[in-house]
Protein backbone atom coordinates (compact mmCIF):
# COMPACT_ATOMS: atom_id res chain seq x y z
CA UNK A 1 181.13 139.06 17.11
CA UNK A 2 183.39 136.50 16.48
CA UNK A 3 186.92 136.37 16.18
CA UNK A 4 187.80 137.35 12.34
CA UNK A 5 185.08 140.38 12.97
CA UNK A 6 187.54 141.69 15.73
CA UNK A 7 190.65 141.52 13.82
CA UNK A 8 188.57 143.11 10.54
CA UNK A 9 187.53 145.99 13.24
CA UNK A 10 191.07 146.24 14.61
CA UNK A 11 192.28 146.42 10.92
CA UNK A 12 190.32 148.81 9.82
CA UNK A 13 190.61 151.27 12.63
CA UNK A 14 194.80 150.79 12.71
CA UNK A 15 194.36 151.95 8.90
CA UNK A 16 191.91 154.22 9.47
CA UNK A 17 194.46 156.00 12.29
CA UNK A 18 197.17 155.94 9.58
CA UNK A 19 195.75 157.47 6.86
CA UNK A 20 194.91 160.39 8.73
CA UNK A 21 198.03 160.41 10.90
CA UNK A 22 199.44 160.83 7.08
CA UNK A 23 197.22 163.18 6.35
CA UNK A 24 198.22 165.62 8.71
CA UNK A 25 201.98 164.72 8.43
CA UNK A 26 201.69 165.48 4.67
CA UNK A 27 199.61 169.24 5.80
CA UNK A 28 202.43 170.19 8.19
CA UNK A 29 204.82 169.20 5.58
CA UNK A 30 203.21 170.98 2.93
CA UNK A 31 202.78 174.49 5.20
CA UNK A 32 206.59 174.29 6.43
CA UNK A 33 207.55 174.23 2.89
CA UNK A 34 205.57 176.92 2.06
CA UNK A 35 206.47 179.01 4.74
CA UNK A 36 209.95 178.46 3.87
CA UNK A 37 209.55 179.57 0.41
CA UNK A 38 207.62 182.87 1.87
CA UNK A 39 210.85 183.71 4.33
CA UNK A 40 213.01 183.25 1.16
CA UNK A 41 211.31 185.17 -0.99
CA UNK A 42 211.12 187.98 1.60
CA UNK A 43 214.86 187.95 2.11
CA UNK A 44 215.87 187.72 -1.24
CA UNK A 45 213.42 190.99 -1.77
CA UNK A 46 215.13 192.41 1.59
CA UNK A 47 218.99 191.65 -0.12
CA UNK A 48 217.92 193.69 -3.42
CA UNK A 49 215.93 196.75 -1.78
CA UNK A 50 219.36 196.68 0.41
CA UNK A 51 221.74 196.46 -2.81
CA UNK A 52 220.02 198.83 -4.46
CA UNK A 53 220.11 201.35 -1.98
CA UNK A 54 223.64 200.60 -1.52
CA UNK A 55 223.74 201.26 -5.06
CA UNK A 56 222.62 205.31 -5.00
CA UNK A 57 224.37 206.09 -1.49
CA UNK A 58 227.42 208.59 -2.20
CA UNK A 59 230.59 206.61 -1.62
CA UNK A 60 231.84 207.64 2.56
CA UNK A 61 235.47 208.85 3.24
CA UNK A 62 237.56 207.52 5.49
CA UNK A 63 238.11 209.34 8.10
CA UNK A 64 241.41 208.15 10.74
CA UNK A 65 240.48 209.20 14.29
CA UNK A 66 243.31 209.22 16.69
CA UNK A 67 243.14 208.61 20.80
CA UNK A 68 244.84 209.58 23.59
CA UNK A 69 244.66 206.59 26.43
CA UNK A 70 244.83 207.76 29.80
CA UNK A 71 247.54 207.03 31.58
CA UNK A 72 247.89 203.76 33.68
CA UNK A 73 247.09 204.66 37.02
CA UNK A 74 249.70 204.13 40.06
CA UNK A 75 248.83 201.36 42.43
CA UNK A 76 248.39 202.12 45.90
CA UNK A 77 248.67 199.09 48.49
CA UNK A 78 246.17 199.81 51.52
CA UNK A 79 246.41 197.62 54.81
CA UNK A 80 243.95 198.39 57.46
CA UNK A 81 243.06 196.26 60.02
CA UNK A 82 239.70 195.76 61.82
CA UNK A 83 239.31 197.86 64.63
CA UNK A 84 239.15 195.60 68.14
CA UNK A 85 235.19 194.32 68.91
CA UNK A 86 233.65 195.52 72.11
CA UNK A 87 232.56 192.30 74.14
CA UNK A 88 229.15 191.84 73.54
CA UNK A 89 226.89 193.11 76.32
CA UNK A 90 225.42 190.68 78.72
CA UNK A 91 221.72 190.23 79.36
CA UNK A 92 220.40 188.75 82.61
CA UNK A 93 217.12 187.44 82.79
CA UNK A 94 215.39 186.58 85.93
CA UNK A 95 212.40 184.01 86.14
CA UNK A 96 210.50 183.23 89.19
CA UNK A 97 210.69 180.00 90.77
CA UNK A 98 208.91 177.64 90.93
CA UNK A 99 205.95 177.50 94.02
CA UNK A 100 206.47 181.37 94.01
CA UNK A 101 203.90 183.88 95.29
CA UNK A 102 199.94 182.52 94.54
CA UNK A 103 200.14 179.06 94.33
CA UNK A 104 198.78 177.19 96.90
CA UNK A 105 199.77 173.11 97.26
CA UNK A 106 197.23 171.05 98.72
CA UNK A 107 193.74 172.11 100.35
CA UNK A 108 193.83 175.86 100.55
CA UNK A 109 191.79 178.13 103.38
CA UNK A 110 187.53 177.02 103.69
């Protein structure tokens, strides 16, 4: 292939990619508009099914309710201090020494 093949090929495919990149731009466009139209027709449907029962509800009273707060409680200061801590108990260990009891050093009894 020579050299004005390539850039042909190169073309081609870079307008190939394009068309369907717009393609599916213009789909995704299309559906979120029409998805938008569905949500507005559904709340505009909502708003009038909600007017017009709005519409035959009997008109509510108004009704005053009155309440009694509770009184504001007294404040009581409380200082207590942390009881003394026992020293903390001591724990001796004791580990043989070294050489101890059944080691032998050197040549041992033949």
């Amino acid at each position: 292939m020579n050299g004005i093949q390539r850039i042909a090929l190169t073309i081609a495919g870079l307008a190939t990619l394009t068309a369907v990149g717009g393609v599916f731009a213009a789909q995704g466009y299309v559906e979120a508009q029409q998805q938008a139209q569905a949500a507005e027709s559904a709340q505009a449907s909502a708003m009038a099914a909600a007017e017009a029962a709005a519409q035959t509800l009997p008109p509510l009273s108004t009704e005053i309710i009155y309440v009694k707060p509770e009184p504001t409680p007294q404040v009581i200061n409380v200082t207590q201090t942390a009881r003394p801590s026992a020293a903390p108990p001591v724990v001796q260990v004791a580990a043989p020494a070294a050489g101890g009891e059944g080691e032998h050093e050197g040549g041992g009894d033949d």
